[in-house]
Protein backbone atom coordinates (compact mmCIF):
# COMPACT_ATOMS: atom_id res chain seq x y z
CA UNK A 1 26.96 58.53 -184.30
CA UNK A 2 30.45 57.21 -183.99
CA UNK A 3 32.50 59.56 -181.36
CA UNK A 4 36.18 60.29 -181.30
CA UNK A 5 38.53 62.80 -181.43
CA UNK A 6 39.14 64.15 -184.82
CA UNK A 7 41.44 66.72 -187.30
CA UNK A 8 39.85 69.94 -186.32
CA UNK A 9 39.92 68.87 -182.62
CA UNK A 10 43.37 67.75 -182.69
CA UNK A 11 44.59 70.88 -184.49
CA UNK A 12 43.24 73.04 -181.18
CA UNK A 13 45.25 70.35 -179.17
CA UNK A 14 48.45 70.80 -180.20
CA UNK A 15 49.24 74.70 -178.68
CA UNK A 16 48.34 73.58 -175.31
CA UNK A 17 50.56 70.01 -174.76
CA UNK A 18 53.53 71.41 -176.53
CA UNK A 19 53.26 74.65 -173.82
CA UNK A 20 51.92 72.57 -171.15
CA UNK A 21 52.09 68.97 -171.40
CA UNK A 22 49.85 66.02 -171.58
CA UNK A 23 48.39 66.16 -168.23
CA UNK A 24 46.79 69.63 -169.04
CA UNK A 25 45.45 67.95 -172.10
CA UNK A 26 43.31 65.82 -170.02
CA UNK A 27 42.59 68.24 -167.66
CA UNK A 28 41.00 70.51 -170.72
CA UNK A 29 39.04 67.23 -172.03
CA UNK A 30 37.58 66.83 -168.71
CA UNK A 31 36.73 70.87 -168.68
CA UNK A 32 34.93 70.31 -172.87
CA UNK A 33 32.63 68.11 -171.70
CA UNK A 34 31.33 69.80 -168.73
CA UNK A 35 31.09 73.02 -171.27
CA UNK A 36 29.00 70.01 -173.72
CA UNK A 37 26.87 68.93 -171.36
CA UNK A 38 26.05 72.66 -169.57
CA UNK A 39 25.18 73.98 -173.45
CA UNK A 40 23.12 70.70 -173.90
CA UNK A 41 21.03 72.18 -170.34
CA UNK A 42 21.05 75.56 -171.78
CA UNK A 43 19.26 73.84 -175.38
CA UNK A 44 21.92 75.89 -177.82
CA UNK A 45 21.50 73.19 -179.77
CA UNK A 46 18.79 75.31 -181.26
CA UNK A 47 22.15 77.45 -183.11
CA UNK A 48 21.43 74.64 -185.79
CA UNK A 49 18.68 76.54 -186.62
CA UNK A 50 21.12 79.11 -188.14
CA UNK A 51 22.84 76.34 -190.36
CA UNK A 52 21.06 76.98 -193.48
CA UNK A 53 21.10 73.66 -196.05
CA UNK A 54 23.32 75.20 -198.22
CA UNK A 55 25.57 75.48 -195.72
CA UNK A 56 25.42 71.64 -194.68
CA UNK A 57 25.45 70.33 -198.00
CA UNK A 58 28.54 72.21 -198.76
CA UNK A 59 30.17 70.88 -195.19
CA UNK A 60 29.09 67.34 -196.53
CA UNK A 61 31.00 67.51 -199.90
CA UNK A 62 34.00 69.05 -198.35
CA UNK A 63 34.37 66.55 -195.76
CA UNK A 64 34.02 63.83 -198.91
CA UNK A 65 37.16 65.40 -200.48
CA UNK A 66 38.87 65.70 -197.42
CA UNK A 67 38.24 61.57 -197.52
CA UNK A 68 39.05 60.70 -200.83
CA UNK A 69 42.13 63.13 -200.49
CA UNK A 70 42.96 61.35 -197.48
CA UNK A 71 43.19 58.22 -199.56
CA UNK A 72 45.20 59.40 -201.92
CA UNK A 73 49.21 58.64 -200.55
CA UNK A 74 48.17 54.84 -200.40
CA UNK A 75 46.94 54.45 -204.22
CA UNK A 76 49.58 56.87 -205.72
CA UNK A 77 53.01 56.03 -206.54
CA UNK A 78 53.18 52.27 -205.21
CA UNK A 79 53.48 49.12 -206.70
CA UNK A 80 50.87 47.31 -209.02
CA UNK A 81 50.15 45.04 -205.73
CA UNK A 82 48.23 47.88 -204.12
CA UNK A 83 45.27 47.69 -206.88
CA UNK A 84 44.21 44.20 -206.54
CA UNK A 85 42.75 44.52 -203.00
CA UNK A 86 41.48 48.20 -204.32
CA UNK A 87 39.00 45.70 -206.01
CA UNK A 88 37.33 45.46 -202.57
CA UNK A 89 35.14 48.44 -204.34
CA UNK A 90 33.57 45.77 -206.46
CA UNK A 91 32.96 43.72 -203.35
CA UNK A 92 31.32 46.78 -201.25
CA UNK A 93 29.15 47.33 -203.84
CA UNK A 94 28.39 44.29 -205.67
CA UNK A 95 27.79 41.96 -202.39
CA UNK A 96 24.89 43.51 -201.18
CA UNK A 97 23.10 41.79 -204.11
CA UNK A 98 23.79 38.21 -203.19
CA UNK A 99 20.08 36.70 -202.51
CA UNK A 100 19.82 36.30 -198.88
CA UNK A 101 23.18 36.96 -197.31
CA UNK A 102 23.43 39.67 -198.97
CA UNK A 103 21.73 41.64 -196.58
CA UNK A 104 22.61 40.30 -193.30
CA UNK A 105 26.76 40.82 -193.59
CA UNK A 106 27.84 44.61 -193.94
CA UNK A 107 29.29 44.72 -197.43
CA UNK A 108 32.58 46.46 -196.08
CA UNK A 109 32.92 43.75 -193.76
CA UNK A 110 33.55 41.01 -196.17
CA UNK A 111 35.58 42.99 -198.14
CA UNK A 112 37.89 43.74 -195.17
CA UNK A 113 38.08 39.59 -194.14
CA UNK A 114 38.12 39.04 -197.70
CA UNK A 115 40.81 41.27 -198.91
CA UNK A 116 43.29 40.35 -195.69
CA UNK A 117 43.01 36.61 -196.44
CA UNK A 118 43.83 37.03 -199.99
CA UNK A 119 47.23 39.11 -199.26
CA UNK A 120 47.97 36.68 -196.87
CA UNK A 121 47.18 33.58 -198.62
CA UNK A 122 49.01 35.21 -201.39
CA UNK A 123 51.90 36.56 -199.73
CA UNK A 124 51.24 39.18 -201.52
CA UNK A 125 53.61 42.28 -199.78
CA UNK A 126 51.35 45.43 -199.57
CA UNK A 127 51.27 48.07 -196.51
CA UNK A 128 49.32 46.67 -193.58
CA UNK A 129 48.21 48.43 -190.72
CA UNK A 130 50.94 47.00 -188.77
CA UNK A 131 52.92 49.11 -190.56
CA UNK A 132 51.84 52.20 -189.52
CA UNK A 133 52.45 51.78 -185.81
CA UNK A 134 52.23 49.98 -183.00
CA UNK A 135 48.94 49.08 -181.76
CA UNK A 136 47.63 49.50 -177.64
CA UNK A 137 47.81 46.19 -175.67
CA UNK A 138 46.43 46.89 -172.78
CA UNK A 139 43.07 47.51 -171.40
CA UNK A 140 41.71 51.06 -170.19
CA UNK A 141 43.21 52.48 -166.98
CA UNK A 142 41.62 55.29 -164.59
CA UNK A 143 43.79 58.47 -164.92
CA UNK A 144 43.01 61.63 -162.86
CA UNK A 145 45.02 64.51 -164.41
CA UNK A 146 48.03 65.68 -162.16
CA UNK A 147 47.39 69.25 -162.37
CA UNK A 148 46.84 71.66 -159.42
CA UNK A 149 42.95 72.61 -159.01
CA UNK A 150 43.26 76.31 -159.05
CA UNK A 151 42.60 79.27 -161.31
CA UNK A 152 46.02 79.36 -163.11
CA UNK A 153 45.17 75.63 -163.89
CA UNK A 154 41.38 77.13 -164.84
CA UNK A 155 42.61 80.06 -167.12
CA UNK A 156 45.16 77.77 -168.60
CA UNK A 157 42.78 74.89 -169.90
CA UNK A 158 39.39 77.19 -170.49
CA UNK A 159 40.50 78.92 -173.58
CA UNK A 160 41.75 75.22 -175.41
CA UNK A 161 38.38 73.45 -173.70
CA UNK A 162 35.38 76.35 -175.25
CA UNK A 163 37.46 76.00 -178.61
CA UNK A 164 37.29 72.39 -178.25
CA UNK A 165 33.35 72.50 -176.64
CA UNK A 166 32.35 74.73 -179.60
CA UNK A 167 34.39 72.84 -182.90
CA UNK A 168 33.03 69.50 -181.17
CA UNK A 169 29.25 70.51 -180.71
CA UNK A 170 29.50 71.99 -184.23
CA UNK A 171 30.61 69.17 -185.77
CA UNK A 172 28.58 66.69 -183.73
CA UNK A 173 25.39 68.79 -184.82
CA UNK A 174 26.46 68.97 -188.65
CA UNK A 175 26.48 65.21 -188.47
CA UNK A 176 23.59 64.67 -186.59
CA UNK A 177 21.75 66.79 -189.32
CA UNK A 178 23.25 64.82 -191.95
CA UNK A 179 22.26 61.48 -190.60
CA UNK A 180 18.69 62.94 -189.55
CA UNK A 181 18.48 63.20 -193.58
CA UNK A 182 19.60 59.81 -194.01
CA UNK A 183 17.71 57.81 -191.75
CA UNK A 184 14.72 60.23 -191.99
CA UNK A 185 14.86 61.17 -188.36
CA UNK A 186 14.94 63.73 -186.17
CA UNK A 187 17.53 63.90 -183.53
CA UNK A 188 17.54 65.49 -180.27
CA UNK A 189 20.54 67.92 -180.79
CA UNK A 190 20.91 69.16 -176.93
CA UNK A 191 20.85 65.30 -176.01
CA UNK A 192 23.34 65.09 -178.24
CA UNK A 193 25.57 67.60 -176.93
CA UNK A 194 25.00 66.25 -173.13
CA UNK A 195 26.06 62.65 -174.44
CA UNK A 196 28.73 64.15 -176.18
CA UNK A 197 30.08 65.86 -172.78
CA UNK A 198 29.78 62.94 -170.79
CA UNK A 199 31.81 61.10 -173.42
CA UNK A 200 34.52 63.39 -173.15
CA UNK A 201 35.22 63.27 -169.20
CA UNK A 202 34.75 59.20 -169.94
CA UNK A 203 38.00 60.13 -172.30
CA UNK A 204 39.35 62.46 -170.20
CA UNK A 205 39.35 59.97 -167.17
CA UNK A 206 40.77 57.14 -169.19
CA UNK A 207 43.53 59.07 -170.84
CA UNK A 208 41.79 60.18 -174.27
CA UNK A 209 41.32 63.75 -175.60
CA UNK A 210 38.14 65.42 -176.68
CA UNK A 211 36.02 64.02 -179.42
CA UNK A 212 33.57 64.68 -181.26
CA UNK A 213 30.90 62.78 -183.82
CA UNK A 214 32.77 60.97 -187.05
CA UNK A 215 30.69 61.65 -189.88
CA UNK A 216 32.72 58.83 -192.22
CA UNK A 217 32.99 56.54 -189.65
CA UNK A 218 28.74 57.20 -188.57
CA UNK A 219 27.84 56.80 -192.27
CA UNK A 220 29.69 53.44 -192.57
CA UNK A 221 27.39 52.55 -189.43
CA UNK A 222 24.43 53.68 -191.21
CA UNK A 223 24.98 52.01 -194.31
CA UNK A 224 25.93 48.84 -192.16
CA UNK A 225 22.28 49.11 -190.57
CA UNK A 226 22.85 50.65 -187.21
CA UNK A 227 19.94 52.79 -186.59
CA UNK A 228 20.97 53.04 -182.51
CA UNK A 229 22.64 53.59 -180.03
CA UNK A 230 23.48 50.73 -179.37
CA UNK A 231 25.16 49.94 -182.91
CA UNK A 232 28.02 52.74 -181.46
CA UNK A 233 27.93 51.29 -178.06
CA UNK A 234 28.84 47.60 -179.89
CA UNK A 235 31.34 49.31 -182.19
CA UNK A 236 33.42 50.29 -179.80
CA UNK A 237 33.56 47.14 -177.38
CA UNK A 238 34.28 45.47 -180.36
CA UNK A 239 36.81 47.99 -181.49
CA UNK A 240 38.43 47.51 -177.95
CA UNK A 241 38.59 43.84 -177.89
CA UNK A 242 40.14 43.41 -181.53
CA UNK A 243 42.55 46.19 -180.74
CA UNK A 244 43.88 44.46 -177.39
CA UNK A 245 42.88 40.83 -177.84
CA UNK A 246 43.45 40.39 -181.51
CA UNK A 247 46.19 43.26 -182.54
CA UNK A 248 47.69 40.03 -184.24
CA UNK A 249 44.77 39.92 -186.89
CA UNK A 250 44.18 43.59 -187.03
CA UNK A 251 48.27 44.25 -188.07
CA UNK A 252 47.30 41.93 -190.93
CA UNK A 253 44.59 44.07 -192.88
CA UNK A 254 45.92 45.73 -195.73
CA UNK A 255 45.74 49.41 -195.88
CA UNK A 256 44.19 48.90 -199.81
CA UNK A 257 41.26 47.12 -197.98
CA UNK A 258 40.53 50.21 -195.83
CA UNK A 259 41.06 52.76 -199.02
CA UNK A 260 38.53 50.99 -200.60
CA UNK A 261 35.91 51.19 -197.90
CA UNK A 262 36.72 54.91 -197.36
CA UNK A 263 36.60 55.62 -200.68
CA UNK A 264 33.60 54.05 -200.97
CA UNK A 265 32.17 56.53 -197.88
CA UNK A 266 33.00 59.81 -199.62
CA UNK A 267 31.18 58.34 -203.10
CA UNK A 268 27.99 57.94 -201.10
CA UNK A 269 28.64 61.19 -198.64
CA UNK A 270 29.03 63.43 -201.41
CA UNK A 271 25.92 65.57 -202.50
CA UNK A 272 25.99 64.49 -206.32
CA UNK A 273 22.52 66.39 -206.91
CA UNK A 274 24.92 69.93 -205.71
CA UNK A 275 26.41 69.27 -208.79
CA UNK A 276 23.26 69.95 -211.45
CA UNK A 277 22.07 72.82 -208.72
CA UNK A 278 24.81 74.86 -209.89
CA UNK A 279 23.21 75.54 -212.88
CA UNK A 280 19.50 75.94 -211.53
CA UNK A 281 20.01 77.44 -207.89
CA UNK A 282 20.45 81.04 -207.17
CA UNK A 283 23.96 82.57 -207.27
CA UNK A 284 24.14 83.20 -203.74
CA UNK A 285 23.59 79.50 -202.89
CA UNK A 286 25.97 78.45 -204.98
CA UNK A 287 28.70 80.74 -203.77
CA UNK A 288 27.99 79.80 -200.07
CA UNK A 289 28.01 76.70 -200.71
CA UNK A 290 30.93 76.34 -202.96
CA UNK A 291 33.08 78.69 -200.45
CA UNK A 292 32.03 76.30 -197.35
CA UNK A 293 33.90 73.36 -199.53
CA UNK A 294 36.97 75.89 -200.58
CA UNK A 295 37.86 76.50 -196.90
CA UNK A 296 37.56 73.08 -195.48
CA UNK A 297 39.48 71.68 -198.38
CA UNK A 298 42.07 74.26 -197.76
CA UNK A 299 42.37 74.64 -194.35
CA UNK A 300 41.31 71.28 -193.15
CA UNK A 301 39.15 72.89 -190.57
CA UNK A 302 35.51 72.18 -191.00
CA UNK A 303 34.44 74.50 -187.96
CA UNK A 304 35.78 77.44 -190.18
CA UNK A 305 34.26 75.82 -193.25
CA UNK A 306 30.65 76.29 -191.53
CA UNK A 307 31.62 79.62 -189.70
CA UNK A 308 32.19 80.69 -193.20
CA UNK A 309 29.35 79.55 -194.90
CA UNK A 310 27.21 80.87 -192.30
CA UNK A 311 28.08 84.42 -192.29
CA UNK A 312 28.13 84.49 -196.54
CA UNK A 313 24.43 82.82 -196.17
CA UNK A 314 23.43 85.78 -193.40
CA UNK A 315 24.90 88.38 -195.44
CA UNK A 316 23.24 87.34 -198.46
CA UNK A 317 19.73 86.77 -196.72
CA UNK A 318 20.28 90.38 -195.00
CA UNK A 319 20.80 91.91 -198.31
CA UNK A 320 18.28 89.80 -199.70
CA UNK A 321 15.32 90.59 -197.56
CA UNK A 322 16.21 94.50 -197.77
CA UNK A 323 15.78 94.75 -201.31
CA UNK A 324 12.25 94.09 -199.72
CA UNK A 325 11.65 97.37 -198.65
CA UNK A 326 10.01 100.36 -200.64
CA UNK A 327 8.26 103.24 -200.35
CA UNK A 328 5.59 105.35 -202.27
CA UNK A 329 5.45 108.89 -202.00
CA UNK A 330 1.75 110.83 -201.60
CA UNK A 331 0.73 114.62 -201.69
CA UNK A 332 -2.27 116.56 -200.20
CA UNK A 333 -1.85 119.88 -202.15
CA UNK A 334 -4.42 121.07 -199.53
CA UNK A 335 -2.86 120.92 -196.55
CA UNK A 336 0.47 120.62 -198.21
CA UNK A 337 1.46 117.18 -196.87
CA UNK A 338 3.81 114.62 -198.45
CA UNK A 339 3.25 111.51 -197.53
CA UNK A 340 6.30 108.52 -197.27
CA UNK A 341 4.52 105.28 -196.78
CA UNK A 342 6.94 102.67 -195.77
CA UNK A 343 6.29 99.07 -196.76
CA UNK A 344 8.90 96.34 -195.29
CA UNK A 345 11.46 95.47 -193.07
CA UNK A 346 13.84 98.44 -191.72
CA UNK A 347 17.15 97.20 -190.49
CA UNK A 348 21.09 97.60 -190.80
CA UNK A 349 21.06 96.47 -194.46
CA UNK A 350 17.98 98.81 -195.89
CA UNK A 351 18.36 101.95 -192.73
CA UNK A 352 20.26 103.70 -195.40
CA UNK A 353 17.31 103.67 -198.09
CA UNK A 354 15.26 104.30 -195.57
CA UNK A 355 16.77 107.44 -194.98
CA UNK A 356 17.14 108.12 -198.13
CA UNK A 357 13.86 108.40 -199.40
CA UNK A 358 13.10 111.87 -198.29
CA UNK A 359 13.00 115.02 -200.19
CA UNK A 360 14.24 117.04 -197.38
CA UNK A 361 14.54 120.37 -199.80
CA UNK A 362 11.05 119.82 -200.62
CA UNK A 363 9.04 122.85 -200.13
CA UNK A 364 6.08 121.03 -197.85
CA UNK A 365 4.76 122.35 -194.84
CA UNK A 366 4.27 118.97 -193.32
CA UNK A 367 5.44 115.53 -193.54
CA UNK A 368 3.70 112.23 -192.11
CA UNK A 369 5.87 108.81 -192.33
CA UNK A 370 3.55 106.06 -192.50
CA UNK A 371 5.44 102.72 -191.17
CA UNK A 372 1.64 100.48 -190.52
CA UNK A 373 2.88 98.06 -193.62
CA UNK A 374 6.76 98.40 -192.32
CA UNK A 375 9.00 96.83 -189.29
CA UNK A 376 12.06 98.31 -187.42
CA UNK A 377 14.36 95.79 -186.26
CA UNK A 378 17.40 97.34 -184.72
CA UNK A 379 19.07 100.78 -183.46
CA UNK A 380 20.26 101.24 -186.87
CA UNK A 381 16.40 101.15 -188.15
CA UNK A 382 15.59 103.41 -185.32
CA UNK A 383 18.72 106.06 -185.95
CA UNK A 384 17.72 106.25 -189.51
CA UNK A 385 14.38 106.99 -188.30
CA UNK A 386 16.32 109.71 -186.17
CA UNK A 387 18.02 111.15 -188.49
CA UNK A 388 15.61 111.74 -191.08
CA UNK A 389 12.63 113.57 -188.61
CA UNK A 390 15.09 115.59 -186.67
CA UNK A 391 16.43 116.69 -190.19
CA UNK A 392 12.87 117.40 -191.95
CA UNK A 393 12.11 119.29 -188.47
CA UNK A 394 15.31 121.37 -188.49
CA UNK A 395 14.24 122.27 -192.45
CA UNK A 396 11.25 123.69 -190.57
CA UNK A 397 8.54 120.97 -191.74
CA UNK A 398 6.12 119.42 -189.10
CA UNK A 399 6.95 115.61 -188.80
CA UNK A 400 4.64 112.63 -187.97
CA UNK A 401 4.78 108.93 -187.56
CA UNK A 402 2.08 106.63 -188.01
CA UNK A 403 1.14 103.14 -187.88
CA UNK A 404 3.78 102.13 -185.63
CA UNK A 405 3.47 98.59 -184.56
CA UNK A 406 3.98 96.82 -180.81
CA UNK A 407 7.24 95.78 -181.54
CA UNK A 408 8.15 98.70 -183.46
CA UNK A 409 6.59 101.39 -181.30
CA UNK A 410 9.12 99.46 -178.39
CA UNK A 411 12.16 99.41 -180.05
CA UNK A 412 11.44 103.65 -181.16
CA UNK A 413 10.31 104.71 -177.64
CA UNK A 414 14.03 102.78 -176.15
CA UNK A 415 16.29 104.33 -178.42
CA UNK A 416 14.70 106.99 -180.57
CA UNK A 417 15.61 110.76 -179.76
CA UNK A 418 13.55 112.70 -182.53
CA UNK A 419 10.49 113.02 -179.54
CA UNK A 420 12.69 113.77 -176.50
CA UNK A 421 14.39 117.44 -176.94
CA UNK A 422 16.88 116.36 -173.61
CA UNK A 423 18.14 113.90 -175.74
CA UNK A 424 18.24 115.24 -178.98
CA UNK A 425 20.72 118.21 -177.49
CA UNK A 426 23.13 115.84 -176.11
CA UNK A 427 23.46 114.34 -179.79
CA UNK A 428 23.82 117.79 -181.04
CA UNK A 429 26.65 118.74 -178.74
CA UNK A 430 28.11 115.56 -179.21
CA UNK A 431 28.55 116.65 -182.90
């Protein structure tokens, strides 16, 4: 993966130098990437477990608008000029067909070279990068933030560096997951968050701010043939020699040369096959997925984006798997029993059902829950469970439970109160 610091990083930068200043910047970048590398020790990497597909696919085709839109104020409302290098396209995607070189040039290198010698050759008078600032001439220095090591200093920065820790591992994992699916790998996602630290005090210590993984820049790498480590590792040397050595050259690319390679990421980042699931996928996939692209388009945040997505695809798995729960209803005329056999999973979303099943008017003399073919899963399972035996009992009916489980029988005997009358009068006079 390509590293650097990035929109949604930036945007949790900004609060702390205007209040504080530069030098507490760094400070916080050093303070990210010992957070990184202590949650790559502690494995959370395993949180991308809760990432469902959905999920990532709508991060991926968000973050392939956010591209193109990106694109957008250097191909709109300029002169004719701009479009002829825009034909790089053709280039990036035509080239790779050449018999034999082909292959062994990245496509969107030639069209870069290509591109800046024709405007230049030409004279023809585009924007170059030159124009949009002035470019570092100087190598790397050590810099050791000049703030005072205390816990002002600590309170100050730790807020700005777990935001920045948790937006950067999020994004660094999204990507990682992306390119896994590209390169038909598996990463090592706490590796990656320990690399990821140790980048960031690298930054921190050469004057740089907190980073994270580029997925446009990483997929250009991919498509170029990196498959390492080592393809980042000679991107940025390379990066760092052009940028001091030959800012000359660089000043000279055209801007249109760069659209067209950037455009040409977001074509092949976007999930064109999302498009036909909308018709064949479930509603609920569509909607998380579709509202994971809405709020990274609009708020330019693609931490929120996933945040989002995630908690639409928990609440619609929640409500999902409790429509998984039913009961059938048994009587013994003999011994006038009813019998309430449970069969599924008992938890915030279904506790109310549960508790709902009972005829607590019935005229029974006794009532046996069977729960062998169900689950409880939280207090809310267990205070429906509450509820309904300490309200059958108070009708006067005798109440029992069978075919509790380990795990079920654990959770009851911790927080149930129906079998433990000390209890049971403490929630009565609490009422």
């Amino acid at each position: 993966m390509i590293s650097a610091a990035t929109g949604a990083m930036a945007l949790l930068m900004v609060t702390l130098v205007k209040e504080h200043g530069l030098e507490y910047l760094l400070a916080a970048t050093l303070l990210t990437g010992v957070l990184q590398i202590a949650a790559g020790y502690l494995k959370l990497g395993i949180l991308m477990s809760f990432v469902s597909r959905t999920v990532v696919i709508g991060f991926v085709n968000a973050l392939a608008i956010l591209i193109f839109m990106a694109q957008l104020p250097e191909i709109t409302n300029v002169t004719w000029h701009v479009y002829a290098p825009a034909a790089g396209l053709g280039i990036i995607y035509l080239f790779p067909y050449i018999p034999k070189i082909g292959t062994l040039i990245p496509s969107t290198l030639v069209t870069i070279v290509a591109l800046t010698a024709l405007t230049v050759a030409m004279g023809i008078d585009v924007r170059t990068v030159g124009d949009m600032g002035s470019l570092p001439n100087t190598l790397l220095l050590f810099l050791w933030p000049q703030v005072p090591l205390n816990f002002e200093t600590l309170a100050i920065i730790f807020p700005y560096s777990a935001a920045l820790a948790a937006v950067g591992l999020l994004e660094s994992f999204m990507t990682a997951t992306i390119l896994d699916d590209m390169t038909d790998t598996d990463s090592d996602k706490n590796r990656e968050a320990k690399g990821q630290g140790i980048a960031n005090i690298a930054a921190g210590c050469i004057g740089g701010m907190a980073g994270c993984a580029m997925i446009g820049q990483s997929v250009i790498n991919i498509k170029s043939g990196g498959r390492g480590r080592l393809s980042t590792l000679v991107a940025g040397v390379l990066l760092l020699i052009m940028v001091v050595f030959m800012s000359d050259l660089i000043k000279l690319i055209p801007m249109a040369a760069l659209v067209s390679v950037m455009i040409m990421v977001s074509i092949g980042t976007f999930n064109w096959a999302s498009i036909g699931g909308l018709k064949t996928l479930p509603l609920s996939t569509n909607v998380v997925m579709l509202s994971t692209v809405f709020v990274v388009v609009g708020t330019h945040n693609l931490a929120l984006g996933v945040f989002t997505g995630v908690l639409l695809a928990s609440l619609f798995f929640a409500n999902k798997i409790s429509h998984f729960m039913y009961w059938e209803k048994t009587f013994e005329p003999t011994s006038s029993t009813r019998v309430y056999k449970f069969i599924g999973q008992i938890f915030f979303n279904s506790a109310e059902r549960f508790a709902g099943a009972f005829d607590y008017k019935e005229d029974v003399k006794r009532v046996v829950i069977d729960v062998t073919r169900a689950h409880f899963w939280d207090i809310t399972a267990v205070y429906a469970l509450d509820k309904a035996v300490i309200k059958l009992r108070n009708m006067g009916k005798e109440v029992e439970i069978i075919g509790k489980n380990q795990a079920t029988q654990t959770i009851i005997d911790r927080f149930g109160v129906h079998d433990k009358p000390d209890e049971i009068e403490k929630v009565m006079g609490g009422h």
